[in-house]
PDB file of N, CA and C in Angstrom:
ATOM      1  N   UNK A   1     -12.957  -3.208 -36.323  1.00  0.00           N
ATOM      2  CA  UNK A   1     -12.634  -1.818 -36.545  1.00  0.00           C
ATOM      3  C   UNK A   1     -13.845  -0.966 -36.189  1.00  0.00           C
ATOM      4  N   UNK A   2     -13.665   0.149 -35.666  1.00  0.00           N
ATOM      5  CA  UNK A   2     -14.757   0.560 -35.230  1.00  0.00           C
ATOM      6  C   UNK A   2     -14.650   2.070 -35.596  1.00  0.00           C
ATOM      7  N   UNK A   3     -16.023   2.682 -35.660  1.00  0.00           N
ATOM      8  CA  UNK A   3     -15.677   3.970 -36.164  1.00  0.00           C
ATOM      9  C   UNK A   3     -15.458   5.239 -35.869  1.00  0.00           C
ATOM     10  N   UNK A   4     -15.322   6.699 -36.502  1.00  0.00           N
ATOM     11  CA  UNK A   4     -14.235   7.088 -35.172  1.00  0.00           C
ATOM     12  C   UNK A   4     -15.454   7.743 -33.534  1.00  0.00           C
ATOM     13  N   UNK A   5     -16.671   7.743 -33.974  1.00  0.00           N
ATOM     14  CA  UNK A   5     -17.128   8.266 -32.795  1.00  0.00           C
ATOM     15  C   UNK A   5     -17.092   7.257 -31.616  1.00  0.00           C
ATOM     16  N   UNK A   6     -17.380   5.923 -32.128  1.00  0.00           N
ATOM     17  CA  UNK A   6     -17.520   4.818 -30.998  1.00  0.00           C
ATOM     18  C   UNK A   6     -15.899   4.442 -30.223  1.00  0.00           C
ATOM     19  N   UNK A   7     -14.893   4.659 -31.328  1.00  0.00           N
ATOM     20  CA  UNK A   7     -13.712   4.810 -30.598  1.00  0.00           C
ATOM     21  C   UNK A   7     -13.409   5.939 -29.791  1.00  0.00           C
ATOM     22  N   UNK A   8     -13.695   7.011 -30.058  1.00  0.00           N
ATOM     23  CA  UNK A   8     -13.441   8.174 -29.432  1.00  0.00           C
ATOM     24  C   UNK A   8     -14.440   8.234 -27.938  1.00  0.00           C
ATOM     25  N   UNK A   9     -15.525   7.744 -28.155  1.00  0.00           N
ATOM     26  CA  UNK A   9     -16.207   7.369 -27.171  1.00  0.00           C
ATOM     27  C   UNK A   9     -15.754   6.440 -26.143  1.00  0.00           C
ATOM     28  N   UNK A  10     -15.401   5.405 -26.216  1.00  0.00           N
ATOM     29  CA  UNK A  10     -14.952   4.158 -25.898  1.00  0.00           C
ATOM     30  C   UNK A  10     -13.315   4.408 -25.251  1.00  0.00           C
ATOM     31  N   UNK A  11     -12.529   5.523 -25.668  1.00  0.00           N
ATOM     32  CA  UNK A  11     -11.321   5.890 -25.411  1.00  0.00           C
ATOM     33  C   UNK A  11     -11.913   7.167 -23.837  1.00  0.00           C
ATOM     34  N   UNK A  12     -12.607   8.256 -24.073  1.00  0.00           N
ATOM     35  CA  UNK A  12     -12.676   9.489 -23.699  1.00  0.00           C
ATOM     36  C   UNK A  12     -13.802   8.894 -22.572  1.00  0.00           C
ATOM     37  N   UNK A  13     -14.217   8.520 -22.506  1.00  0.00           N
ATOM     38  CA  UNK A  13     -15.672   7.839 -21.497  1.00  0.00           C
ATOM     39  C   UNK A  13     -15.242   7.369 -20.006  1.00  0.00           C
ATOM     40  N   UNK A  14     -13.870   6.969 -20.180  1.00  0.00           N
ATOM     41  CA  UNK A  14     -13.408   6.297 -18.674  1.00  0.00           C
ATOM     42  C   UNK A  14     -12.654   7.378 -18.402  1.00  0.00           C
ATOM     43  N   UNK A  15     -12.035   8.105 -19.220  1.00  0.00           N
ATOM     44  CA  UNK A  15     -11.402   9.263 -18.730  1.00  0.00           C
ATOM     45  C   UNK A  15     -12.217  10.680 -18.215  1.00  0.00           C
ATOM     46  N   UNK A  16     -13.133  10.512 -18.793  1.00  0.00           N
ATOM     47  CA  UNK A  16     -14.207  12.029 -18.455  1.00  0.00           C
ATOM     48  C   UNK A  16     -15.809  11.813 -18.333  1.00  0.00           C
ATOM     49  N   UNK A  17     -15.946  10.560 -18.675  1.00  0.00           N
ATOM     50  CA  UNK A  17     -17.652  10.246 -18.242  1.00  0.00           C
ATOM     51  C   UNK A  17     -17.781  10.637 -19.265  1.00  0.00           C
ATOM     52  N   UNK A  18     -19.537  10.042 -19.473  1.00  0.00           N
ATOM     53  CA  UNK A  18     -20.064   9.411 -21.043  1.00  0.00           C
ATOM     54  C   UNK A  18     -20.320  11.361 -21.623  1.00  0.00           C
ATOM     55  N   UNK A  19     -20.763  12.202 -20.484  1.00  0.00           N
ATOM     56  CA  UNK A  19     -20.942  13.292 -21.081  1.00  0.00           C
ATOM     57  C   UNK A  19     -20.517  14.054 -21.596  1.00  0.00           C
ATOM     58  N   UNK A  20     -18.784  14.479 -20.965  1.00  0.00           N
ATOM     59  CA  UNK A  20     -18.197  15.278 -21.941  1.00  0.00           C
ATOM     60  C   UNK A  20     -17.772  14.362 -22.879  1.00  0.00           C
ATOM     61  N   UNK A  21     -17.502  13.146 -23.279  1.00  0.00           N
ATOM     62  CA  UNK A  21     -17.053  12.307 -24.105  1.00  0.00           C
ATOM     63  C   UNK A  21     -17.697  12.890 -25.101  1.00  0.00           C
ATOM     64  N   UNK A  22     -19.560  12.374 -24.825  1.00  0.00           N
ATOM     65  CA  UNK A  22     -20.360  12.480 -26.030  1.00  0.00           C
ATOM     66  C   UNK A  22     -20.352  14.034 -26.321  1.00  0.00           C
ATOM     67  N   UNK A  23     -20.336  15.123 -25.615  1.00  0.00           N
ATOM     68  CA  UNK A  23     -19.985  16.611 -26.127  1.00  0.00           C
ATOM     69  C   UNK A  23     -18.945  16.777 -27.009  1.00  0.00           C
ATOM     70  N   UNK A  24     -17.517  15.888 -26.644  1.00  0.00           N
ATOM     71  CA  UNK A  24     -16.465  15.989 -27.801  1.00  0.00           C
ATOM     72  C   UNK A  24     -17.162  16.016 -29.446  1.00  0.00           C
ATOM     73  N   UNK A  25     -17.854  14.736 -29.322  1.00  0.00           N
ATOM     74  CA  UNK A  25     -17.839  13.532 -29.877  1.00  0.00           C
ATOM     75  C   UNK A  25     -18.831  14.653 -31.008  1.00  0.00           C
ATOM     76  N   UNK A  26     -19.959  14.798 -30.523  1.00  0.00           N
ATOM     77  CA  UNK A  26     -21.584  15.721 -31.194  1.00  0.00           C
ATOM     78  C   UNK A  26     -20.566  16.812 -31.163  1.00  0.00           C
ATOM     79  N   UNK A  27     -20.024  17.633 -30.551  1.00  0.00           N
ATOM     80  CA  UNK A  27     -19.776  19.226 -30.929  1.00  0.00           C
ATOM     81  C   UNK A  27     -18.763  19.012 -32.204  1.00  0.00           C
ATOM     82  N   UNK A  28     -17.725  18.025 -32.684  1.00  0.00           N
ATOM     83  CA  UNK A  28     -16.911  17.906 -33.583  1.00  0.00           C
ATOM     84  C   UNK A  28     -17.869  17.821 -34.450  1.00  0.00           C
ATOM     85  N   UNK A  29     -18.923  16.592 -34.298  1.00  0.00           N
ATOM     86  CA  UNK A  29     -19.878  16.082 -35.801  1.00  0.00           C
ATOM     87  C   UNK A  29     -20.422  17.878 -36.144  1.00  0.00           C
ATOM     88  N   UNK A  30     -21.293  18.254 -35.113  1.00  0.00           N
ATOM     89  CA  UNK A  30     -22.114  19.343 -35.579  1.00  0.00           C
ATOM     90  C   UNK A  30     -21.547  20.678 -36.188  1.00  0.00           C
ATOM     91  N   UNK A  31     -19.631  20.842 -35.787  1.00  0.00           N
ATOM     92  CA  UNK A  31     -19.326  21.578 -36.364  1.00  0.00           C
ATOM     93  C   UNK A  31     -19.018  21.581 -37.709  1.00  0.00           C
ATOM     94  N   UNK A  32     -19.278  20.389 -37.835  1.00  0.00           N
ATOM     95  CA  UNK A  32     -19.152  19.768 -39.517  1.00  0.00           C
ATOM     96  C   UNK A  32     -19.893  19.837 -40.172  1.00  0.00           C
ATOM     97  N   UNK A  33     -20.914  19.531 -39.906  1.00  0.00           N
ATOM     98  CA  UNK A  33     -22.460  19.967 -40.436  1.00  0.00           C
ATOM     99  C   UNK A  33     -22.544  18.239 -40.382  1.00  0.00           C
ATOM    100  N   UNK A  34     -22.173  17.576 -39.828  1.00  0.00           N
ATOM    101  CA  UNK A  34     -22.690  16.184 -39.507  1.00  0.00           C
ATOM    102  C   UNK A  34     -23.252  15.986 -38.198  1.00  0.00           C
ATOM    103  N   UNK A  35     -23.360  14.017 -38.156  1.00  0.00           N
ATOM    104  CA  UNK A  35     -24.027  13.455 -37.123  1.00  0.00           C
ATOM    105  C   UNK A  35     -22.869  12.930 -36.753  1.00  0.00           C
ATOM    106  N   UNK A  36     -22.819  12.234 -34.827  1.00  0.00           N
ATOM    107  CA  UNK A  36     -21.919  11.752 -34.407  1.00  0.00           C
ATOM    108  C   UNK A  36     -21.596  10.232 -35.620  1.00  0.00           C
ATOM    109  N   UNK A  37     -22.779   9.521 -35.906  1.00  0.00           N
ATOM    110  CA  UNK A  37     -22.531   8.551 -36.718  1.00  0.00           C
ATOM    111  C   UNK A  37     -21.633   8.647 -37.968  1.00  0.00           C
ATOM    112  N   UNK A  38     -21.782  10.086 -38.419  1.00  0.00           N
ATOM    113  CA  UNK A  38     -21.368  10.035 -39.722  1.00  0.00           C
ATOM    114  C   UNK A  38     -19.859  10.597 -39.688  1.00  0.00           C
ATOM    115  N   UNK A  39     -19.315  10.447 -38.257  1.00  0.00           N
ATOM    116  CA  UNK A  39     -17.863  11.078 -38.675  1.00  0.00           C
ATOM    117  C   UNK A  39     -17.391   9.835 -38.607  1.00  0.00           C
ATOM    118  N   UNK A  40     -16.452  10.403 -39.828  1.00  0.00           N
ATOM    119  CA  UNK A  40     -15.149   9.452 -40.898  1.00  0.00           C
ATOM    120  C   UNK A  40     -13.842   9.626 -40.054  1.00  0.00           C
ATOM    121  N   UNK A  41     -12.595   8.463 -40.450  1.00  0.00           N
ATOM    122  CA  UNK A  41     -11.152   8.437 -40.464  1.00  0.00           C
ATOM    123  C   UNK A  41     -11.063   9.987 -40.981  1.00  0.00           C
ATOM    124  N   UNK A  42     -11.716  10.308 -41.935  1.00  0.00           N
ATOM    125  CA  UNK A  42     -11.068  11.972 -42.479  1.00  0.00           C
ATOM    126  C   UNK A  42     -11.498  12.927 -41.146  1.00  0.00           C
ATOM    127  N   UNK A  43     -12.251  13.058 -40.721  1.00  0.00           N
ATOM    128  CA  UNK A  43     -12.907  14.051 -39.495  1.00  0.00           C
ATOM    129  C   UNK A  43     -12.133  13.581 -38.187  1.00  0.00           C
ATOM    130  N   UNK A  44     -11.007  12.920 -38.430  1.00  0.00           N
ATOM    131  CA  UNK A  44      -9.811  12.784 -36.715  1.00  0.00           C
ATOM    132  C   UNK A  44      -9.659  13.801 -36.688  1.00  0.00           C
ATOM    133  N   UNK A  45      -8.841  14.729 -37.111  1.00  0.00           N
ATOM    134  CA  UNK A  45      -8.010  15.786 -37.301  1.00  0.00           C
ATOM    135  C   UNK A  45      -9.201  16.987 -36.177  1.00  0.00           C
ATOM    136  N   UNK A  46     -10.571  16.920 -36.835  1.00  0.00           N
ATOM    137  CA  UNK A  46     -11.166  18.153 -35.936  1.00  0.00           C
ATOM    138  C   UNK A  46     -11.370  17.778 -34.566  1.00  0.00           C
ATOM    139  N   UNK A  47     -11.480  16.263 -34.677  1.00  0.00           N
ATOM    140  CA  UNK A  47     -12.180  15.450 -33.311  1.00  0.00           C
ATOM    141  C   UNK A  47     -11.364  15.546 -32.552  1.00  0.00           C
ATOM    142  N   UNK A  48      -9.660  15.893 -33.058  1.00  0.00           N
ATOM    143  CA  UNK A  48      -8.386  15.753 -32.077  1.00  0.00           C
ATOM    144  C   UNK A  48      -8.385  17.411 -31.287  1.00  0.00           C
ATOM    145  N   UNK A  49      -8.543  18.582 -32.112  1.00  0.00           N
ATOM    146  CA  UNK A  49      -8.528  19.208 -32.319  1.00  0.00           C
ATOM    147  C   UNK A  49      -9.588  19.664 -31.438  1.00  0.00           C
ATOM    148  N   UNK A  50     -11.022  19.288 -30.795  1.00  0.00           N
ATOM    149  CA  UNK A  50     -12.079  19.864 -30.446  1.00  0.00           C
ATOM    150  C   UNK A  50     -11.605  19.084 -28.718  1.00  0.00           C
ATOM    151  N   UNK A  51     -11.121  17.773 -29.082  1.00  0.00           N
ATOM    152  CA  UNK A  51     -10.494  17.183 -27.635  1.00  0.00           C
ATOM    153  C   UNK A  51      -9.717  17.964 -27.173  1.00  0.00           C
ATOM    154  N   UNK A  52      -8.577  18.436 -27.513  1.00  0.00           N
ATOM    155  CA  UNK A  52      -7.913  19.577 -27.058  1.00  0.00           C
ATOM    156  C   UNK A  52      -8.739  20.714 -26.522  1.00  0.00           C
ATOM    157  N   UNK A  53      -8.751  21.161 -27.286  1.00  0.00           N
ATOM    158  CA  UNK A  53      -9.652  22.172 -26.990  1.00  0.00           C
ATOM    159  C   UNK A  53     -10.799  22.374 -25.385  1.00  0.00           C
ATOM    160  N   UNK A  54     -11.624  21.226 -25.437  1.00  0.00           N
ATOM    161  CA  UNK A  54     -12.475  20.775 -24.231  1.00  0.00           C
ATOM    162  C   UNK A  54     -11.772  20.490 -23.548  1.00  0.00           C
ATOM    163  N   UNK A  55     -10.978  19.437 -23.677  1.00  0.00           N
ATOM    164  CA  UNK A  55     -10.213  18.505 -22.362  1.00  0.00           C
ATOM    165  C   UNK A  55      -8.977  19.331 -22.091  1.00  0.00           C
ATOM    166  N   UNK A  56      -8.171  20.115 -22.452  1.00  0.00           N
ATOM    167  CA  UNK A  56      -6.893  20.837 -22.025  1.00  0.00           C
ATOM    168  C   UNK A  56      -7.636  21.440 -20.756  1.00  0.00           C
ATOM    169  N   UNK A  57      -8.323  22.259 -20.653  1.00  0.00           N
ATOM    170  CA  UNK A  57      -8.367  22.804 -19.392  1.00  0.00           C
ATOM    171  C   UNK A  57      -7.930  22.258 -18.123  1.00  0.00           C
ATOM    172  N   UNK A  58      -8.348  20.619 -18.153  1.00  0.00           N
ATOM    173  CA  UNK A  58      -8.813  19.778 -17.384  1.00  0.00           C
ATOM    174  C   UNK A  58      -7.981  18.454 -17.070  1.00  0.00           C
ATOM    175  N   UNK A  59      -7.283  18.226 -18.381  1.00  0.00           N
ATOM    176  CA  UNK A  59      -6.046  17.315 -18.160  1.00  0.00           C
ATOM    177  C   UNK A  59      -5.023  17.142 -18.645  1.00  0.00           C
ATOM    178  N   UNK A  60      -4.419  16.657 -18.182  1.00  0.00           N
ATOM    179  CA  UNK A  60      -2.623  16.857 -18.564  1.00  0.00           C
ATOM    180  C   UNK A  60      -3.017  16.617 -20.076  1.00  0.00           C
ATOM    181  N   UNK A  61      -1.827  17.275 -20.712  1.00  0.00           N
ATOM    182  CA  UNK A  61      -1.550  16.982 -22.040  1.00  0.00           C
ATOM    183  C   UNK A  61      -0.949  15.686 -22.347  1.00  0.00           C
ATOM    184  N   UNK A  62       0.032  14.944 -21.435  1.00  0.00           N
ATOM    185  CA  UNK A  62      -0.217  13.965 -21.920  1.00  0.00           C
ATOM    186  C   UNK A  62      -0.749  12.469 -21.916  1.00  0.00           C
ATOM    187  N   UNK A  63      -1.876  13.003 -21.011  1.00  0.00           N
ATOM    188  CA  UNK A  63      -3.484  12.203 -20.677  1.00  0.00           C
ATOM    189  C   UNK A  63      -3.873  12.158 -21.945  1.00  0.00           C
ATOM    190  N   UNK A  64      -4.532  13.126 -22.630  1.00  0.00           N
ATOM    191  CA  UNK A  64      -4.831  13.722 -23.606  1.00  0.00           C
ATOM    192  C   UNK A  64      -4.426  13.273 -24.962  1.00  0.00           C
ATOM    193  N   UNK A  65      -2.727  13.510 -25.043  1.00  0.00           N
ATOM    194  CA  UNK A  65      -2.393  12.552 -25.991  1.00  0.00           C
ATOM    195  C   UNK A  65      -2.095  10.881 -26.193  1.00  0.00           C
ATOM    196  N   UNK A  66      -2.300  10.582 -25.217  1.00  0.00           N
ATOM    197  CA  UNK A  66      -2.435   9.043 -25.245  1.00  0.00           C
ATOM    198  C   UNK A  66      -3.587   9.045 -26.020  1.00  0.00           C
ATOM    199  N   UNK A  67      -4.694   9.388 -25.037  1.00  0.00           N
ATOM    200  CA  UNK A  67      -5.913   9.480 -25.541  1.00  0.00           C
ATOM    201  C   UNK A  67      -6.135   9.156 -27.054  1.00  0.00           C
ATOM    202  N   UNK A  68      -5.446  10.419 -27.673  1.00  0.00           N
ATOM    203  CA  UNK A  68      -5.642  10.563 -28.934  1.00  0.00           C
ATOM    204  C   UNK A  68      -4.963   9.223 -29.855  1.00  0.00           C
ATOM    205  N   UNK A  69      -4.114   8.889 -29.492  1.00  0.00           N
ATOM    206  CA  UNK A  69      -2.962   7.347 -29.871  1.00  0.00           C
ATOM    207  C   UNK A  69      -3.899   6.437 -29.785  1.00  0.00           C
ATOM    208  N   UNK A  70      -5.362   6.238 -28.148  1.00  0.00           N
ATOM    209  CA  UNK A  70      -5.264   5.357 -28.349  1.00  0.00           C
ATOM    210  C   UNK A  70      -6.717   5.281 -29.816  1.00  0.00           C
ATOM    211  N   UNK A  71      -7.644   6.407 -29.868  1.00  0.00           N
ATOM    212  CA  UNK A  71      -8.578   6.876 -31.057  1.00  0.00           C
ATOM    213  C   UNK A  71      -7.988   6.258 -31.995  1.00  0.00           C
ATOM    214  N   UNK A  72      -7.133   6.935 -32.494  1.00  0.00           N
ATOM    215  CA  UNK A  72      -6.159   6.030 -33.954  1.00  0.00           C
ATOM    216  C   UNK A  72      -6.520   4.841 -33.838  1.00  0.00           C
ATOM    217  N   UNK A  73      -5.641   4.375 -32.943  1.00  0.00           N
ATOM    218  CA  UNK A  73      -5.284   2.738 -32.679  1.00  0.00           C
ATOM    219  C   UNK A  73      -6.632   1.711 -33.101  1.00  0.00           C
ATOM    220  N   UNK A  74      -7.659   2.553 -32.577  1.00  0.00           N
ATOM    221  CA  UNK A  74      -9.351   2.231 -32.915  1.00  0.00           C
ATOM    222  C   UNK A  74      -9.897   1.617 -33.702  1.00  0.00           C
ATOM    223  N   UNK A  75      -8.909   2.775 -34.920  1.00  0.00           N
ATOM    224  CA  UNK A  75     -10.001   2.758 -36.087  1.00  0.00           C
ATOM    225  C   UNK A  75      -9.340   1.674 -37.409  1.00  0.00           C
TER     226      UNK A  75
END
Protein backbone atom coordinates (compact mmCIF):
# COMPACT_ATOMS: atom_id res chain seq x y z
CA UNK A 1 0.00 0.00 0.00
CA UNK A 2 1.47 3.03 -0.72
CA UNK A 3 0.79 6.50 0.21
CA UNK A 4 -1.23 8.96 -1.42
CA UNK A 5 1.69 11.19 -2.80
CA UNK A 6 3.83 8.19 -4.11
CA UNK A 7 0.63 6.87 -5.73
CA UNK A 8 -0.39 9.98 -7.17
CA UNK A 9 3.07 10.31 -8.33
CA UNK A 10 3.51 6.93 -9.70
CA UNK A 11 -0.11 7.29 -11.48
CA UNK A 12 0.40 11.22 -12.92
CA UNK A 13 4.33 10.84 -13.88
CA UNK A 14 3.82 8.74 -17.17
CA UNK A 15 1.02 10.81 -18.00
CA UNK A 16 2.61 14.39 -17.54
CA UNK A 17 6.32 13.94 -16.47
CA UNK A 18 7.79 13.87 -12.98
CA UNK A 19 7.20 17.81 -12.94
CA UNK A 20 3.81 18.66 -13.18
CA UNK A 21 3.12 15.37 -11.30
CA UNK A 22 5.32 16.60 -8.42
CA UNK A 23 3.52 20.33 -8.75
CA UNK A 24 0.10 18.43 -8.29
CA UNK A 25 1.46 16.51 -5.70
CA UNK A 26 3.55 19.81 -3.39
CA UNK A 27 0.83 22.46 -4.49
CA UNK A 28 -2.11 20.09 -2.84
CA UNK A 29 0.39 19.32 0.36
CA UNK A 30 1.29 23.16 0.64
CA UNK A 31 -2.19 24.23 0.30
CA UNK A 32 -2.76 22.33 3.35
CA UNK A 33 -0.24 23.63 5.28
CA UNK A 34 1.58 20.22 4.76
CA UNK A 35 4.50 18.25 3.16
CA UNK A 36 4.15 16.05 0.04
CA UNK A 37 5.02 13.16 2.65
CA UNK A 38 2.49 13.99 4.99
CA UNK A 39 -0.60 13.79 2.77
CA UNK A 40 -3.16 11.21 4.09
CA UNK A 41 -6.16 8.87 2.44
CA UNK A 42 -8.14 12.05 4.05
CA UNK A 43 -6.25 14.79 1.69
CA UNK A 44 -7.60 12.65 -1.85
CA UNK A 45 -10.41 14.80 -2.11
CA UNK A 46 -8.01 18.19 -2.53
CA UNK A 47 -5.31 16.15 -4.47
CA UNK A 48 -8.33 15.16 -6.90
CA UNK A 49 -9.48 18.43 -6.88
CA UNK A 50 -5.97 20.38 -7.53
CA UNK A 51 -5.50 17.45 -10.50
CA UNK A 52 -8.40 18.81 -12.06
CA UNK A 53 -7.75 21.85 -11.75
CA UNK A 54 -3.87 21.67 -13.31
CA UNK A 55 -4.44 18.85 -15.65
CA UNK A 56 -8.05 19.88 -17.23
CA UNK A 57 -6.56 22.37 -19.37
CA UNK A 58 -4.45 19.79 -20.89
CA UNK A 59 -6.28 16.48 -20.89
CA UNK A 60 -9.26 14.83 -21.60
CA UNK A 61 -11.40 14.40 -18.69
CA UNK A 62 -11.49 11.12 -19.02
CA UNK A 63 -7.60 10.68 -18.98
CA UNK A 64 -7.92 12.43 -15.90
CA UNK A 65 -10.44 10.36 -14.37
CA UNK A 66 -8.94 7.13 -14.79
CA UNK A 67 -6.14 8.74 -13.40
CA UNK A 68 -7.89 9.50 -10.38
CA UNK A 69 -9.43 5.50 -10.14
CA UNK A 70 -6.22 4.52 -10.67
CA UNK A 71 -4.74 6.97 -7.14
CA UNK A 72 -7.54 5.19 -5.15
CA UNK A 73 -6.74 1.87 -6.39
CA UNK A 74 -3.07 2.81 -4.80
CA UNK A 75 -3.74 3.38 -1.63
Amino acid sequence: MAGLSEAAMAVLDPLVGATAASTCVRGTALSLGKTAEDLGPDDLAALEANIKRLLGPVAPESVIDDALRQIEGRL
